[in-house]
N, C-alpha and C. Protein backbone atom coordinates (compact mmCIF):
# COMPACT_ATOMS: atom_id res chain seq x y z
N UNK A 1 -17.32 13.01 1.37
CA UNK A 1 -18.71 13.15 0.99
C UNK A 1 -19.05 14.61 0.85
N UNK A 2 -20.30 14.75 -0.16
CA UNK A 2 -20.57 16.12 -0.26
C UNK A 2 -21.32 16.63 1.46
N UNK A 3 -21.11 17.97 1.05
CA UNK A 3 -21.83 19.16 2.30
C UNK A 3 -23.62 18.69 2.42
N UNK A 4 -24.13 18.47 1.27
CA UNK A 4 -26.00 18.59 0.95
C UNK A 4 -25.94 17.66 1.55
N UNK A 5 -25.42 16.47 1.12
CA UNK A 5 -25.57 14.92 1.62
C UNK A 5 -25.37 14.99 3.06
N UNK A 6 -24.53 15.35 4.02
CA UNK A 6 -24.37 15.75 5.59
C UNK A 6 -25.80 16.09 6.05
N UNK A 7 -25.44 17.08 5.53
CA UNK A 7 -26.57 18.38 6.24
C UNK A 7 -28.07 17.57 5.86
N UNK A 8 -28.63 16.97 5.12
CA UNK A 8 -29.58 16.20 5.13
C UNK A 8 -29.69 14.72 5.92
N UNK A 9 -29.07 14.18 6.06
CA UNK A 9 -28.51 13.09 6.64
C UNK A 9 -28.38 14.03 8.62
N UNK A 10 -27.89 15.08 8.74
CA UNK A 10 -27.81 15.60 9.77
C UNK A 10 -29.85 16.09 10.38
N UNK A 11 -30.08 16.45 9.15
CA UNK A 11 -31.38 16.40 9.43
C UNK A 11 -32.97 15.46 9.92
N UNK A 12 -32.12 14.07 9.40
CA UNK A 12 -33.03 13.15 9.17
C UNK A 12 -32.67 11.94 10.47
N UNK A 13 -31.72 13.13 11.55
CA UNK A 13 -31.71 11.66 12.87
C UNK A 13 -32.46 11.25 13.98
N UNK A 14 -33.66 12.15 13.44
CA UNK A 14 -34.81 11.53 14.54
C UNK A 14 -35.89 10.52 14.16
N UNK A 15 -35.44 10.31 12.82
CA UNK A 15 -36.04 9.23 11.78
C UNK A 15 -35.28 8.38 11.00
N UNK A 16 -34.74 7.14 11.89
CA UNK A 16 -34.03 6.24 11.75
C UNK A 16 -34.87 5.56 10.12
N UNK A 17 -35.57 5.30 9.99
CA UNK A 17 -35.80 4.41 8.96
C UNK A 17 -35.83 5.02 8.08
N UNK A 18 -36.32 6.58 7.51
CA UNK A 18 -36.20 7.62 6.59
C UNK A 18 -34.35 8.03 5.98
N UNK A 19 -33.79 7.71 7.29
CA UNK A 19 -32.37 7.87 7.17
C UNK A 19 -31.53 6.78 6.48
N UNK A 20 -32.20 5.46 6.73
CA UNK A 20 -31.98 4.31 6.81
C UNK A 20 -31.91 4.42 4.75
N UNK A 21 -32.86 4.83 4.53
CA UNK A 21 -33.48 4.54 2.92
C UNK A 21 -32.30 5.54 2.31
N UNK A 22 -32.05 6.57 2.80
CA UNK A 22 -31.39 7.79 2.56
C UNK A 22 -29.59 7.26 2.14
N UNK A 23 -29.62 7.27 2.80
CA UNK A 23 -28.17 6.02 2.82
C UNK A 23 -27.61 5.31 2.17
N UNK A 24 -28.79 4.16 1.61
CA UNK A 24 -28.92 3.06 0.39
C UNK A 24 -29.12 3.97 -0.65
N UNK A 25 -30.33 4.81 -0.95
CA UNK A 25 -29.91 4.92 -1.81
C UNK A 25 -29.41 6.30 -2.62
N UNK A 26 -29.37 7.56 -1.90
CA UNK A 26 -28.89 8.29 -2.34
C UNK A 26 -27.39 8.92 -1.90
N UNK A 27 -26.77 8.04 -1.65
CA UNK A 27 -25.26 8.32 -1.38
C UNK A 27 -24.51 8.60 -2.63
N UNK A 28 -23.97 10.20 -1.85
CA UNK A 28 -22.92 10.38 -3.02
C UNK A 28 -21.43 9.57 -3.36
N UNK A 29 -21.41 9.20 -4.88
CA UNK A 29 -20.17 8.18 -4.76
C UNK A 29 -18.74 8.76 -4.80
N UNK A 30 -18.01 7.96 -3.87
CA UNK A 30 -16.76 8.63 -4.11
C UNK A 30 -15.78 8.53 -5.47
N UNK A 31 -15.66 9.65 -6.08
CA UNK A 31 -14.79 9.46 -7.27
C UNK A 31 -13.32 9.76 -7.36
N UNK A 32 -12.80 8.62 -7.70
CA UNK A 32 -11.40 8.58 -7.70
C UNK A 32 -11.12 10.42 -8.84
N UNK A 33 -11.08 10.55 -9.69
CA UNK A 33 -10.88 11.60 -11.04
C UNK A 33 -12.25 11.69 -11.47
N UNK A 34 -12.40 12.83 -12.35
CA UNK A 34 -13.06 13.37 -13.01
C UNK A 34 -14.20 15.23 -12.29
N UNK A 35 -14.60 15.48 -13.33
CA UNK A 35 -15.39 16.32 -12.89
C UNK A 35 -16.02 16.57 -11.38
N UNK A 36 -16.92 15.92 -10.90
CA UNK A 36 -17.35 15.71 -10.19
C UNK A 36 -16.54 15.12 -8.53
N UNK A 37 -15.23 15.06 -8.73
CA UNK A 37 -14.26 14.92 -7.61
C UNK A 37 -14.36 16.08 -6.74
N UNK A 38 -13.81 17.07 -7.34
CA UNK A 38 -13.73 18.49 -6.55
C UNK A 38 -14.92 19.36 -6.75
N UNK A 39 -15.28 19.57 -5.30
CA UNK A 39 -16.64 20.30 -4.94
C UNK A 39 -15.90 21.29 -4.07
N UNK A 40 -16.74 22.82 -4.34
CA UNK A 40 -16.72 23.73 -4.28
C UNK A 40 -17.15 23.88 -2.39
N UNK A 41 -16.76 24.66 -1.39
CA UNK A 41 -17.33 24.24 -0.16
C UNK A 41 -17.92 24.95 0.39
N UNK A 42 -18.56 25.93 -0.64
CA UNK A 42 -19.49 26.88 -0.17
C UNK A 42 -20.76 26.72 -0.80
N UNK A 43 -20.59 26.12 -2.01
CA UNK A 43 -21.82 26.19 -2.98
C UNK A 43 -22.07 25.05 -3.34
N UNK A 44 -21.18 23.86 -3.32
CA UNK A 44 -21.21 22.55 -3.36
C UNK A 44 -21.02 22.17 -4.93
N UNK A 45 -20.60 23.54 -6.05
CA UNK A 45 -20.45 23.52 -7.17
C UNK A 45 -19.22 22.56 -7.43
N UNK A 46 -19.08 22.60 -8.90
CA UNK A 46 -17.96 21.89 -9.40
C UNK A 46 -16.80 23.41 -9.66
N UNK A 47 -15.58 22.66 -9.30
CA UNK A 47 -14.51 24.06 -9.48
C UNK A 47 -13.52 24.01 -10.53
């Protein structure tokens, strides 16, 4: 999973149901290939 997605998700654990929504629906998907596979781990860019 990406770094943003953590670190927000790390942010949001004193609000179970806010987290809850967070989860469903903005999870980053895991991609087998393409662009968007390899993220950068400082900037969360594409490399």
């Amino acid at each position: 999973m990406n770094n943003a997605y953590e670190r927000i998700l790390n942010s949001l654990e004193s609000k179970p149901v806010k987290r809850a929504r967070m989860m469903k629906f903005n999870k980053a998907k895991d991609r087998p290939h393409g662009l968007g596979k390899n993220r950068c781990v400082r900037c969360n860019r594409h490399e």
